[in-house]
Protein backbone atom coordinates (compact mmCIF):
# COMPACT_ATOMS: atom_id res chain seq x y z
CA UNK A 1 -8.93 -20.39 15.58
CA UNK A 2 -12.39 -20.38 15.06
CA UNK A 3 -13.58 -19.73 11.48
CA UNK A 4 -16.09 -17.09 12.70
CA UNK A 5 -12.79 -15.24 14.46
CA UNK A 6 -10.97 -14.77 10.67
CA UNK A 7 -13.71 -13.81 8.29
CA UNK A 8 -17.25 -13.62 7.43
CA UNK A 9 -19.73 -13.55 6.54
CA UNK A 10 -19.63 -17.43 6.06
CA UNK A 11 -20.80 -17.38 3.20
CA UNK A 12 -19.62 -20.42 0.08
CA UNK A 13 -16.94 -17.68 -1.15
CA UNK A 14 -15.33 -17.03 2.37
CA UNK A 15 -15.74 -21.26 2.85
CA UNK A 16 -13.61 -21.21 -0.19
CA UNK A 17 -11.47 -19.01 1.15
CA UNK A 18 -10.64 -20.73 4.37
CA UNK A 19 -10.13 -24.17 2.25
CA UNK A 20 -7.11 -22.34 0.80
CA UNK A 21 -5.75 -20.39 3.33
CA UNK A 22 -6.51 -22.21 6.64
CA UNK A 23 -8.01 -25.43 5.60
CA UNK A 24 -10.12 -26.79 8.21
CA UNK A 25 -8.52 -30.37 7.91
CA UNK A 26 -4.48 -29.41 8.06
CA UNK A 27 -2.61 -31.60 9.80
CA UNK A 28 0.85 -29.96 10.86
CA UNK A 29 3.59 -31.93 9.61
CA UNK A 30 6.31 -33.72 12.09
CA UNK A 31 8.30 -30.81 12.22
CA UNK A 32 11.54 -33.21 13.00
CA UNK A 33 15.67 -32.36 11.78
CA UNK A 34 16.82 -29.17 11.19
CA UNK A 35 15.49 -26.90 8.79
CA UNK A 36 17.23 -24.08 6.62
CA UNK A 37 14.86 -21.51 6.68
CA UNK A 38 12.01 -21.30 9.15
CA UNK A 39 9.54 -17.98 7.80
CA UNK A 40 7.00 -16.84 10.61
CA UNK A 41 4.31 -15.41 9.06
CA UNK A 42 2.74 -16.16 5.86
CA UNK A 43 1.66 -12.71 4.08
CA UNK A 44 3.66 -11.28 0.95
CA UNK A 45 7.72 -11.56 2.82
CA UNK A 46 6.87 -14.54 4.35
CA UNK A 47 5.49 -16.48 1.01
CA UNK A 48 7.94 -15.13 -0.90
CA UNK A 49 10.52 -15.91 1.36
CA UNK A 50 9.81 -19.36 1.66
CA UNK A 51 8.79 -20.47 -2.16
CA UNK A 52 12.16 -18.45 -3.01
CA UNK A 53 14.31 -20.57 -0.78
CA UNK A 54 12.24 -23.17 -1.24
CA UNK A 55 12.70 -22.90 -5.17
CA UNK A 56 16.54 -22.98 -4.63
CA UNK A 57 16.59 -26.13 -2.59
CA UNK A 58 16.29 -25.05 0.67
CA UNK A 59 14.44 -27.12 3.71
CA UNK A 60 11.98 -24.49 4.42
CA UNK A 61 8.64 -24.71 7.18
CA UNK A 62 6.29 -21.74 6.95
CA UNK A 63 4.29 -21.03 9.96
CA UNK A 64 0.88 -19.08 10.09
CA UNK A 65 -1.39 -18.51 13.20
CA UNK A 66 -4.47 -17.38 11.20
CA UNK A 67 -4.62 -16.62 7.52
CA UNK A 68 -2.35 -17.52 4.69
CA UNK A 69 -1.74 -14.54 2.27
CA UNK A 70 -1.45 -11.92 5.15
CA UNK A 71 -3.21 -8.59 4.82
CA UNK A 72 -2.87 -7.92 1.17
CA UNK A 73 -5.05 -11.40 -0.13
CA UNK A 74 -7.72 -10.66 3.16
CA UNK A 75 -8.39 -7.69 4.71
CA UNK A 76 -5.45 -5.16 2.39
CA UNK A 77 -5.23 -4.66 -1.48
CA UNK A 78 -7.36 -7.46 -3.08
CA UNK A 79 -10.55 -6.61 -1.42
CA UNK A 80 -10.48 -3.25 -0.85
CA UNK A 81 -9.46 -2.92 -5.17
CA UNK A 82 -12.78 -5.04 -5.55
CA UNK A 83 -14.47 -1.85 -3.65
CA UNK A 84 -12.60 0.44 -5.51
CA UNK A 85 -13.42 -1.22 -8.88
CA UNK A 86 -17.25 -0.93 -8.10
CA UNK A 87 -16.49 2.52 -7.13
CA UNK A 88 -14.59 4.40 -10.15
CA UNK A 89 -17.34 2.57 -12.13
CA UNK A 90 -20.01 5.22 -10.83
CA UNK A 91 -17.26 8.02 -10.83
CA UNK A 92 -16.94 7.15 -14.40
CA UNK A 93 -21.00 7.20 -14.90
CA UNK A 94 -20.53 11.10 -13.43
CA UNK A 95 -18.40 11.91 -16.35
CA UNK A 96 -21.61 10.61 -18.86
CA UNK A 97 -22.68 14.68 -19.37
CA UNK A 98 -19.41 16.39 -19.95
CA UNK A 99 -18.75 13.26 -22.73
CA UNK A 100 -22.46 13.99 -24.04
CA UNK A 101 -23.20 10.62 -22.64
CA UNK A 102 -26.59 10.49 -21.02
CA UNK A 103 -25.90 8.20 -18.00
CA UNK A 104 -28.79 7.61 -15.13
CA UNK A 105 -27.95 8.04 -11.55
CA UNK A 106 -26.25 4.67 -11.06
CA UNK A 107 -27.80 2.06 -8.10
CA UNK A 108 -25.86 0.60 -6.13
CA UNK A 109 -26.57 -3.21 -4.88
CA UNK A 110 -23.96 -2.77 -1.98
CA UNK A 111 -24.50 -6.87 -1.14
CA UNK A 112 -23.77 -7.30 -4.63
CA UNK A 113 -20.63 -4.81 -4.78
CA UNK A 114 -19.76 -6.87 -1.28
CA UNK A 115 -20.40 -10.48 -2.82
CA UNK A 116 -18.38 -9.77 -6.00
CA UNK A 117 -15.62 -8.81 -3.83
CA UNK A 118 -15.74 -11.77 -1.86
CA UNK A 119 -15.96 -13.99 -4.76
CA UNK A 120 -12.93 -12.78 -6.62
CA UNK A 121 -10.91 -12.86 -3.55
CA UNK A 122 -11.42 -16.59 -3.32
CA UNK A 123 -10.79 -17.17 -6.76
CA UNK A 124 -7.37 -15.48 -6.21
CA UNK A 125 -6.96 -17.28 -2.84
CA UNK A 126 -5.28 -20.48 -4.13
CA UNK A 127 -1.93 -18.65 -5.29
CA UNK A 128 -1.53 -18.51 -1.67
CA UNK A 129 -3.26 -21.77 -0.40
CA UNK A 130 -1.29 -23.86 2.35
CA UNK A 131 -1.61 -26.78 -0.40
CA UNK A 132 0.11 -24.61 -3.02
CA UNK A 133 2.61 -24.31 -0.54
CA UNK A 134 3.08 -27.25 0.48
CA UNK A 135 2.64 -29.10 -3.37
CA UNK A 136 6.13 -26.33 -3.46
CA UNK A 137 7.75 -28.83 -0.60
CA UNK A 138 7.41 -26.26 2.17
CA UNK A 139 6.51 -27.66 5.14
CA UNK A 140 3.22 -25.47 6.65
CA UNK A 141 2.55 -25.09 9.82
CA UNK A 142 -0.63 -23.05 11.78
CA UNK A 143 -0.50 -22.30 14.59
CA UNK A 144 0.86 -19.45 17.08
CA UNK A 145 5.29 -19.50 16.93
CA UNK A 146 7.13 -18.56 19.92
CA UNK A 147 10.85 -18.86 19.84
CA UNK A 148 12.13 -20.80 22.36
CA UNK A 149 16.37 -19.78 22.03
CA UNK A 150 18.75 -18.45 19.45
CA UNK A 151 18.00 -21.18 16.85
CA UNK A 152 14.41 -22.76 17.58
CA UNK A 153 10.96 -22.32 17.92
CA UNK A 154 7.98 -24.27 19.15
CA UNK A 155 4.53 -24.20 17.37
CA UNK A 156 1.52 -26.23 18.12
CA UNK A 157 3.90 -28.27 20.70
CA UNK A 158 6.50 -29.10 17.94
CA UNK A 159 9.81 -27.79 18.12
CA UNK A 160 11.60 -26.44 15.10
CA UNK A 161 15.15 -26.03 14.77
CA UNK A 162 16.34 -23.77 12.05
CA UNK A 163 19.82 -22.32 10.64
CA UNK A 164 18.21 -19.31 9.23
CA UNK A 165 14.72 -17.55 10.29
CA UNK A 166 12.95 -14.77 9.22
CA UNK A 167 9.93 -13.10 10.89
CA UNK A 168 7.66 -11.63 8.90
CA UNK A 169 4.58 -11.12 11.01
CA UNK A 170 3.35 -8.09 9.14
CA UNK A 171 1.12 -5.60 11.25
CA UNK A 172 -2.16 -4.73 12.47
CA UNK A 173 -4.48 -1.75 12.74
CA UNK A 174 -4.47 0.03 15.93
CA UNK A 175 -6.96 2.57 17.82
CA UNK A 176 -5.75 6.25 18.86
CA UNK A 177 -5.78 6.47 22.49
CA UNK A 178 -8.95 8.39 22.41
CA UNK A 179 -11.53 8.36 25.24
CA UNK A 180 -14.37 6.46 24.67
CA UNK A 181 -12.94 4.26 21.51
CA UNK A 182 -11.97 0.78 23.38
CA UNK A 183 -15.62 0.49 24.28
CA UNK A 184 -16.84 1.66 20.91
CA UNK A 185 -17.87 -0.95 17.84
CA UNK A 186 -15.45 0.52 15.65
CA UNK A 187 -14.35 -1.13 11.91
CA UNK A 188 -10.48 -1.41 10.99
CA UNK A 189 -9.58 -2.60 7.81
CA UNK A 190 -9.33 -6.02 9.22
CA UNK A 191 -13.70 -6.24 10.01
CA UNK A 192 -14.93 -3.19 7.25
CA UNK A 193 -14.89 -5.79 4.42
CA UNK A 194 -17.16 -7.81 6.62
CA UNK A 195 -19.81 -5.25 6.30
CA UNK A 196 -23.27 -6.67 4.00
CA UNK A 197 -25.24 -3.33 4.77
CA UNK A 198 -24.33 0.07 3.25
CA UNK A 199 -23.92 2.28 5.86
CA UNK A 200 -26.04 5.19 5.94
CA UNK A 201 -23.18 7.37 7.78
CA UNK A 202 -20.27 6.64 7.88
CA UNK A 203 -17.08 8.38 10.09
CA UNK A 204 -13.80 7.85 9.33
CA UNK A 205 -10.85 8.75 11.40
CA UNK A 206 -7.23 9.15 9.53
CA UNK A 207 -6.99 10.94 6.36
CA UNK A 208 -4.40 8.25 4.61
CA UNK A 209 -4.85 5.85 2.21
CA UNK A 210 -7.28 3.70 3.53
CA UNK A 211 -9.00 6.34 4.99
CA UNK A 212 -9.57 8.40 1.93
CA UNK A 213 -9.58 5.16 -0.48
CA UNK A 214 -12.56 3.88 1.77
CA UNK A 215 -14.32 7.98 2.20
CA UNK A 216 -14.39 8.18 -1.67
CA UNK A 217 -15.63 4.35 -2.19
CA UNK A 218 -18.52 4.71 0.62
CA UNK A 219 -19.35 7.87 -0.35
CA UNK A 220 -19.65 7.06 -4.04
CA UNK A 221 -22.36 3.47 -2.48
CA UNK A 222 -24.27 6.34 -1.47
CA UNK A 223 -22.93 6.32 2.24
CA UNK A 224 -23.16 10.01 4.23
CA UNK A 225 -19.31 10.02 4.56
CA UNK A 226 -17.36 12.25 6.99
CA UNK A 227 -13.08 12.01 7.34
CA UNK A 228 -11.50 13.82 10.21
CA UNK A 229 -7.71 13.83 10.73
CA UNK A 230 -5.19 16.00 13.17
CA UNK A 231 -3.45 17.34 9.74
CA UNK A 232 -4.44 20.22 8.06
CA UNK A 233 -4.49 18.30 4.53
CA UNK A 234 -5.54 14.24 3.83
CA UNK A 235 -2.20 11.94 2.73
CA UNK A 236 0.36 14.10 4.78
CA UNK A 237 2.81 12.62 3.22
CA UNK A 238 2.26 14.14 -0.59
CA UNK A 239 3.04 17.28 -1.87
CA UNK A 240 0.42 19.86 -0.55
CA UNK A 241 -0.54 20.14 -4.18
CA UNK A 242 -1.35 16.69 -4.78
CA UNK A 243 -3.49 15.64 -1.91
CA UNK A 244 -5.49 19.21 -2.71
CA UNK A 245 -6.14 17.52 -6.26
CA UNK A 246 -7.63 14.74 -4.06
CA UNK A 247 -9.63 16.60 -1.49
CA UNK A 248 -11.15 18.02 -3.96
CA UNK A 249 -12.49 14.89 -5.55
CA UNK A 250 -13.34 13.74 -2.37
CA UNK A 251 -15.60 16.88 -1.64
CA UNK A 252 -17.33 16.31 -5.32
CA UNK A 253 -18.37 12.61 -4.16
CA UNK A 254 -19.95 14.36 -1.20
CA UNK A 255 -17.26 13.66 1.60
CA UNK A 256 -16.99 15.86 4.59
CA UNK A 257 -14.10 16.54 5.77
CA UNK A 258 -13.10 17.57 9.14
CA UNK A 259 -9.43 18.38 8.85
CA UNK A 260 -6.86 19.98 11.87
CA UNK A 261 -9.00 18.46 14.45
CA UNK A 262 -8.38 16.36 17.70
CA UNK A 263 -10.84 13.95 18.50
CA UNK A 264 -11.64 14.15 22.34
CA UNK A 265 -14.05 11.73 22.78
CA UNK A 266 -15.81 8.70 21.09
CA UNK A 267 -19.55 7.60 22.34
CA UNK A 268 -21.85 4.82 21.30
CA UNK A 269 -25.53 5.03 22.28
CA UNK A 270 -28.76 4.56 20.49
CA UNK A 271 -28.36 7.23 18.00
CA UNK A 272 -25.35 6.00 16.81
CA UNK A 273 -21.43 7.33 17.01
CA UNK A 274 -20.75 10.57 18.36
CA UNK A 275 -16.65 11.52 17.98
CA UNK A 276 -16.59 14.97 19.48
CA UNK A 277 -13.33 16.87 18.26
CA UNK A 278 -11.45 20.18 18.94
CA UNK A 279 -10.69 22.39 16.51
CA UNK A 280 -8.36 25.53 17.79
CA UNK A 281 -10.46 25.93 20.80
CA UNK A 282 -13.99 25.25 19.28
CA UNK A 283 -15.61 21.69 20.06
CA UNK A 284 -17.88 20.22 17.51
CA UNK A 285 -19.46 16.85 17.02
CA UNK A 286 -20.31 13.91 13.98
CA UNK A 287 -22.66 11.50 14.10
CA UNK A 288 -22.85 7.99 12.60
CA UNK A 289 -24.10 4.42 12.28
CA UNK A 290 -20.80 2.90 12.06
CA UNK A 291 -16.89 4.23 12.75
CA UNK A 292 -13.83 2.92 10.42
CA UNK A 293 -10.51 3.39 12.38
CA UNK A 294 -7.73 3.89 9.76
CA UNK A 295 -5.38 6.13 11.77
CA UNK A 296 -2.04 3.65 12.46
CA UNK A 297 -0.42 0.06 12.20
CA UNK A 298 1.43 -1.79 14.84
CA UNK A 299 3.93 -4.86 14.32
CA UNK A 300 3.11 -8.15 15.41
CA UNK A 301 5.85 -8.97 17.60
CA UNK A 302 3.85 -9.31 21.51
CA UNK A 303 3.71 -12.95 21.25
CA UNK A 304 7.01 -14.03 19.60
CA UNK A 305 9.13 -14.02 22.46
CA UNK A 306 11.85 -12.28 20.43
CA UNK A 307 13.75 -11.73 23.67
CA UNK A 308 14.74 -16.01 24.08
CA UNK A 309 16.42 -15.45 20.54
CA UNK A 310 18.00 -12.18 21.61
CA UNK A 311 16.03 -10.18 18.95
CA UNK A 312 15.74 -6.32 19.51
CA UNK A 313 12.68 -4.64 18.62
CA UNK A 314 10.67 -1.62 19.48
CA UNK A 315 7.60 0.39 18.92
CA UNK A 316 8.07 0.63 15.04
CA UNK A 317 9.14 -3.31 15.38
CA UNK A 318 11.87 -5.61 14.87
CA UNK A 319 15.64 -3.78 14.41
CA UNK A 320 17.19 -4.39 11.43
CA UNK A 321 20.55 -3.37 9.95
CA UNK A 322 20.18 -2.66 5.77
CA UNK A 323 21.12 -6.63 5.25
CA UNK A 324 17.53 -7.11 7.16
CA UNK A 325 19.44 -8.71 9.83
CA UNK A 326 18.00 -8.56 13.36
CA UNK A 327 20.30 -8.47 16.63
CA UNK A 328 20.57 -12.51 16.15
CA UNK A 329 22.49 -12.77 13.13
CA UNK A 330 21.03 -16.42 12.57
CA UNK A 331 17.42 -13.80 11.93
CA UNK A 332 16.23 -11.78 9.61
CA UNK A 333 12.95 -10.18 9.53
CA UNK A 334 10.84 -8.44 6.13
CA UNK A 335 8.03 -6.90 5.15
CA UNK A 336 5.72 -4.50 7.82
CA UNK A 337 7.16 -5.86 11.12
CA UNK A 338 10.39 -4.37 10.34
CA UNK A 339 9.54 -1.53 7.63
CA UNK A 340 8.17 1.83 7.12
CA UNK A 341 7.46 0.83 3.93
CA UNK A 342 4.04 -0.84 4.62
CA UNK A 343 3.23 -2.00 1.23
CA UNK A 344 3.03 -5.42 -0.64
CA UNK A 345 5.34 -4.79 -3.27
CA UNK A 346 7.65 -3.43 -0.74
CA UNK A 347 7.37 -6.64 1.69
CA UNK A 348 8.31 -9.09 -1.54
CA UNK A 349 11.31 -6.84 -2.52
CA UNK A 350 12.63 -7.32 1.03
CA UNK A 351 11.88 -11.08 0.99
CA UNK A 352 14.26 -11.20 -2.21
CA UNK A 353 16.65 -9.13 0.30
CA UNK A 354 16.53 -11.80 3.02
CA UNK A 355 16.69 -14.97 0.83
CA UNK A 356 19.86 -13.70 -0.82
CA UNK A 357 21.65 -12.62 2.53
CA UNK A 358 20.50 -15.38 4.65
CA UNK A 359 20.93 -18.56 2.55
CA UNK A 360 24.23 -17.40 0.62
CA UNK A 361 26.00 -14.99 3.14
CA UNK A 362 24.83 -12.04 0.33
CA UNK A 363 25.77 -8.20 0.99
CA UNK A 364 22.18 -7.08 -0.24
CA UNK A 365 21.20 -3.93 1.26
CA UNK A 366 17.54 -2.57 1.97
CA UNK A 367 18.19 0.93 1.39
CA UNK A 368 19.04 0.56 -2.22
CA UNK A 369 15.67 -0.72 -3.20
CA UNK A 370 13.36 1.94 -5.09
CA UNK A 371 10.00 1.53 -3.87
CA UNK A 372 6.90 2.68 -5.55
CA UNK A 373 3.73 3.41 -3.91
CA UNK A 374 0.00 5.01 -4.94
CA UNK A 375 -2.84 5.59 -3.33
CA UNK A 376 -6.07 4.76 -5.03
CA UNK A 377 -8.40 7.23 -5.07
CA UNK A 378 -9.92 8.85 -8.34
CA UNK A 379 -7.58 10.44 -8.61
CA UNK A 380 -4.42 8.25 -7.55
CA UNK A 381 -1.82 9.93 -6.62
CA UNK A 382 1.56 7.69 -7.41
CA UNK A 383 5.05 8.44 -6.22
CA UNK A 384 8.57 7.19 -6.11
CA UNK A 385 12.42 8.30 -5.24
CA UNK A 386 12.62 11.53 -3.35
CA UNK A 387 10.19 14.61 -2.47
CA UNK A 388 12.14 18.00 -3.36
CA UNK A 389 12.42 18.50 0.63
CA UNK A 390 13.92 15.34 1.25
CA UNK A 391 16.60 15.63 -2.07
CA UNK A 392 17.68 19.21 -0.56
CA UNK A 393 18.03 17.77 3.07
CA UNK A 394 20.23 15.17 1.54
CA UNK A 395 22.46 18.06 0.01
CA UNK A 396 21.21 17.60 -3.39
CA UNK A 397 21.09 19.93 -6.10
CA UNK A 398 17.46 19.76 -7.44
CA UNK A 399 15.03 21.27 -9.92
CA UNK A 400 11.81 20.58 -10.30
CA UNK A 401 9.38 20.35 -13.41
CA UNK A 402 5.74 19.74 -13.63
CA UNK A 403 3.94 18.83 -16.19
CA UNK A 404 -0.09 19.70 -16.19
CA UNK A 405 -2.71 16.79 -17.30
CA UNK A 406 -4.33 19.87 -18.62
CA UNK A 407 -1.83 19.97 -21.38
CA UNK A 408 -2.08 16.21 -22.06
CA UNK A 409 -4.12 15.67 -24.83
CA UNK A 410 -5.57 12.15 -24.16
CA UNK A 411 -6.10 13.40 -20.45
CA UNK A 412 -8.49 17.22 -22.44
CA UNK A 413 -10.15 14.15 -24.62
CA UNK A 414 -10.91 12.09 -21.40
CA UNK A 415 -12.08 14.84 -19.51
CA UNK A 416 -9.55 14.03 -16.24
CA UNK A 417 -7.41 16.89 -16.81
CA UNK A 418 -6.92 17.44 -12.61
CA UNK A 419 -3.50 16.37 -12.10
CA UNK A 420 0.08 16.88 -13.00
CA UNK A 421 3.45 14.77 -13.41
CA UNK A 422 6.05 16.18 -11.47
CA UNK A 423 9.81 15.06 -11.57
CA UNK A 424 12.56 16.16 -9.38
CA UNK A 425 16.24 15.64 -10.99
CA UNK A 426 20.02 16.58 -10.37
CA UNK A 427 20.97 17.99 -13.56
CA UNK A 428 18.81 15.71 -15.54
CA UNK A 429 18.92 12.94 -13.24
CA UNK A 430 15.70 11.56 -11.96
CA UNK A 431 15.48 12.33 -8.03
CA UNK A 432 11.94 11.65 -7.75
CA UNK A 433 8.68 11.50 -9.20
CA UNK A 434 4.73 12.69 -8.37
CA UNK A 435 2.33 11.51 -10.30
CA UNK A 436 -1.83 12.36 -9.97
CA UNK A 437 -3.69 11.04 -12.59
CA UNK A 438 -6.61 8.50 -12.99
CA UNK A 439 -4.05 6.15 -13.84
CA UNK A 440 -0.98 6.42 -11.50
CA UNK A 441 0.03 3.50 -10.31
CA UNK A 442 -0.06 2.38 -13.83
CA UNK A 443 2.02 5.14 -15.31
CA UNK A 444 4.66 5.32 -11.95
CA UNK A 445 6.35 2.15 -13.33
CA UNK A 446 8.40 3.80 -15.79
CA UNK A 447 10.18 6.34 -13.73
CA UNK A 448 10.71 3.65 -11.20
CA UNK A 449 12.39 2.24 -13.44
CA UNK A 450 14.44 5.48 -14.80
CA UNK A 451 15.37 5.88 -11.00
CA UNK A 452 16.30 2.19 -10.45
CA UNK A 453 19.00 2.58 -13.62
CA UNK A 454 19.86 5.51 -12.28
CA UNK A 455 18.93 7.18 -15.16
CA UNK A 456 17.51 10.99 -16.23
CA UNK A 457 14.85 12.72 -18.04
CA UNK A 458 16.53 12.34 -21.39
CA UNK A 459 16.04 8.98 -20.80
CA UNK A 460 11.91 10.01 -20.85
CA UNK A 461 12.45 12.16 -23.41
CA UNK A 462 14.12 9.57 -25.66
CA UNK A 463 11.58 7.16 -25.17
CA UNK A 464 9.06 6.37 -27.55
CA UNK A 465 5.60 6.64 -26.19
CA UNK A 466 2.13 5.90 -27.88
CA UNK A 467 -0.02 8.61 -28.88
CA UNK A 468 -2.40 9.84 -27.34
CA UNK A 469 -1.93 8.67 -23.69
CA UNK A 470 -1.66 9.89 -20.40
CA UNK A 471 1.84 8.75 -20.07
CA UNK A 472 3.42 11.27 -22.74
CA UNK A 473 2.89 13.62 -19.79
CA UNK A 474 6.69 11.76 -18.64
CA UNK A 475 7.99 12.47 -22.13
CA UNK A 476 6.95 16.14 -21.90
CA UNK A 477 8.70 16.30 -18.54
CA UNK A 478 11.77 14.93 -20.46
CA UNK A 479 11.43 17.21 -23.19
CA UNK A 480 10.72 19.94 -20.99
CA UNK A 481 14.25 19.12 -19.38
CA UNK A 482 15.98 18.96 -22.52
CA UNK A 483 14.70 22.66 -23.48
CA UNK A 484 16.51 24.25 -20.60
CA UNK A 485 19.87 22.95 -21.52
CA UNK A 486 19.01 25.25 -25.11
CA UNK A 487 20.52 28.52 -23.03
CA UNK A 488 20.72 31.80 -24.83
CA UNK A 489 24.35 30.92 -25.28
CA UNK A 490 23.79 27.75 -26.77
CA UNK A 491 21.34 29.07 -29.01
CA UNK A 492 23.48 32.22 -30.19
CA UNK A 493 25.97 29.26 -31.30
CA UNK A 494 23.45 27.52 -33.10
CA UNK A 495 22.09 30.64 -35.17
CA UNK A 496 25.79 31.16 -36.01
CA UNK A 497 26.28 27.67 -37.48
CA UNK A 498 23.06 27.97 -39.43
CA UNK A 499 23.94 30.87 -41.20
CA UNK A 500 27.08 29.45 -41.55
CA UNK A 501 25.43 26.71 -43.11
CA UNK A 502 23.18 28.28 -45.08
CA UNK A 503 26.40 30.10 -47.31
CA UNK A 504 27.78 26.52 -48.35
């Protein structure tokens, strides 16, 4: 592939970048004997699928047709958080009045914001260089991987024979089948960090996380942002609550957002991008310079030939049974080609999955892993276990308890008192938990961790947690928890013993 095809601008922190992650000089090794573990695809399940086996012993190739480090290092989480950074930075500048801070309107050098990102992402680049890789003993291979039976496959016209494989192609943005869009200039995540101009209006269609991540960030550069979706509310998947705590943030930065509309039509002409939408009946129309599709992901499995190894797959990807093995039992797949977990964290949990169950026969199963997630906007909004709906479709038994920032006192002395921590539980034991804060994804650790033990809010409420912080809001759930168990009855019995007591 040509260098031009897998990044740019070409500028010397993007050069760097290739020389780690698809070095212009690789040679592809000799590919010959049989190999233990052949890993297609080298984002988070692949690398962590190979440098795992390859860290037990294992004869492991790795094979990549463009980028090493996937989505997450190039077009996912690292450069879109060097956006983000750049962005809370002026949301925190905003705040400067209400903490009797005087703060000038902050400028933004967009190239600069754009540079910086580029330049960290090549400094993190070598943790998942080809070298690295191979320095591990892996042997790397680029190039495009087609199996050729139940047990091989042929890259750059070697052919490598295997005992164990796993596919972890990832996934790719994809455009709603919406008239007009195929022969419209649109951005995905995959070409919006290529962008060195702000701008000046910006339409976004798909109200998840990259959409509204990307709406806030733009809008915050100084971009005219507007964010149109079919749902009635942005991140369908949160509580209604929650992503109304975001909307609302979005709004402040000056996003507009066209919600419970249908786009009809998408047209490119000299005054820019016109997406005319339906709404109930009622057409209406945006206008902008450029258009960022974030409305859907598709697996990479078209050029695989996953039928020669008798691998089933489908629109949502490769099948897999809760060992993450495929149809062939000689192949496993991880991370987004096989998940509807689409994150990075998710995609190296799985990896630890596969290595277990395909190198030592293990019983590992998918479905008990407890996966985190957040989205990034200012707020985040940070969840993990079970939404109330889903516990009571399950049969459970739940309560719920929510805890208000606003009664936080580190969040009243920040001034970032919209949000809440929310906790589902089975008497006492943690279903699930919502958190929208400034700080989510940092604070959503610990009751991952509660619901990985399988523990409960006393667990939060006997937990020790500096003062003042956000994250007491978990404790107060806890303690919160532990106050309902003090029923009248209870407390009658108490009184009792006291006065008891108090006659000694």
């Amino acid at each position: 592939m040509e260098a031009e095809s897998l990044v740019q601008p070409l500028d010397d922190a993007n050069r760097e970048l290739l020389s780690h992650v698809r070095p212009e000089d690789w040679k592809n090794p000799a590919g010959a004997g049989v190999y233990d573990l052949v890993v297609i695809g080298a984002g988070t399940a692949g690398l962590v699928s190979a440098a795992g086996a390859a860290g037990l012993g294992a004869r492991v190739a790795l094979v990549e047709r463009a980028l090493m480090g996937g989505d997450c290092l190039n077009v996912g989480c690292v450069p879109s958080k060097g956006l983000l950074r750049a962005a809370r930075l002026i949301g925190e500048a905003r705040k400067g009045d209400a903490l009797g801070v005087r703060v000038t309107a902050p400028e933004v050098d967009f190239d600069r914001v754009m540079r910086r990102m580029r330049r960290r992402r090549a400094d993190i680049s070598p943790n998942d260089s080809a070298r690295r890789f191979a320095d591990l003993g892996i042997d790397v291979f680029f190039g495009e991987a087609r199996f050729t039976g139940p047990r091989g496959i042929v890259v750059d016209g070697r052919t490598l024979r295997f005992k164990r494989a796993v596919i972890a192609t990832g996934a790719r943005a994809v455009a709603p089948p919406i008239p007009g869009l195929a022969e419209t200039s649109f951005l995905t995540n995959e070409t919006l960090f290529w962008l060195t101009e702000l701008p000046r209006r910006l339409l976004i269609i798909g109200g998840g996380p990259i959409g509204c991540e990307m709406a806030q960030a733009f809008a915050r550069f100084g971009s005219q942002v507007t964010l149109l979706d079919m749902a009635s509310q942005v991140l369908l998947r949160e509580d209604g609550d929650a992503a109304a705590i975001v909307s609302q943030a979005l709004e402040q930065d000056g996003v507009t957002l066209q919600l419970d509309v249908r786009p009809q039509e998408v047209r490119e002409g000299p005054d820019g991008v016109t997406v005319t939408f339906d709404r109930g009946g009622e057409t209406g129309q945006v206008v902008g310079d450029r258009l960022l599709v974030a409305a859907g992901r598709a697996p990479n499995v078209e050029t695989l030939d996953l039928g020669a190894a008798g691998v089933a797959f489908g629109r949502r990807g490769v099948e897999v049974d809760d060992r993450l093995r495929t149809s062939n039992r000689r192949i496993y797949a991880a991370g987004d080609v096989c998940s509807a977990f689409k994150f990075t964290h998710a995609a190296d949990a799985m990896a630890r999955v596969v290595i277990q169950n395909a190198l030592f026969h293990g019983r590992k199963r998918a479905s008990a892993l407890v996966i985190p997630w957040c989205t990034y906007t200012d707020p985040e909004i940070a969840h993990v276990g079970l939404y109330e709906r889903e516990a009571r479709e399950r049969g459970r038994r739940v309560d719920t308890l929510t805890v208000q920032l606003a009664d936080v006192d580190r969040a009243i002395l920040d001034e970032e008192t919209d949000g809440f921590v929310r906790v589902h539980h089975d008497r006492g034991r943690l279903l699930g938990c919502t958190i929208v804060a400034p700080h989510a994804g940092e604070m959503i650790g610990e009751a991952a961790y509660v619901v990985t033990q399988g523990g409960g809010l006393t667990d939060l409420s006997a937990t020790i947690h500096p003062y003042p912080t956000q994250g007491e809001a978990l404790k107060k759930a806890g303690d919160a928890y532990r106050r309902t168990l003090l029923t009248p009855t209870v407390r009658k019995w108490f009184t009792r013993y006291f006065a008891w007591t108090r006659s000694w």
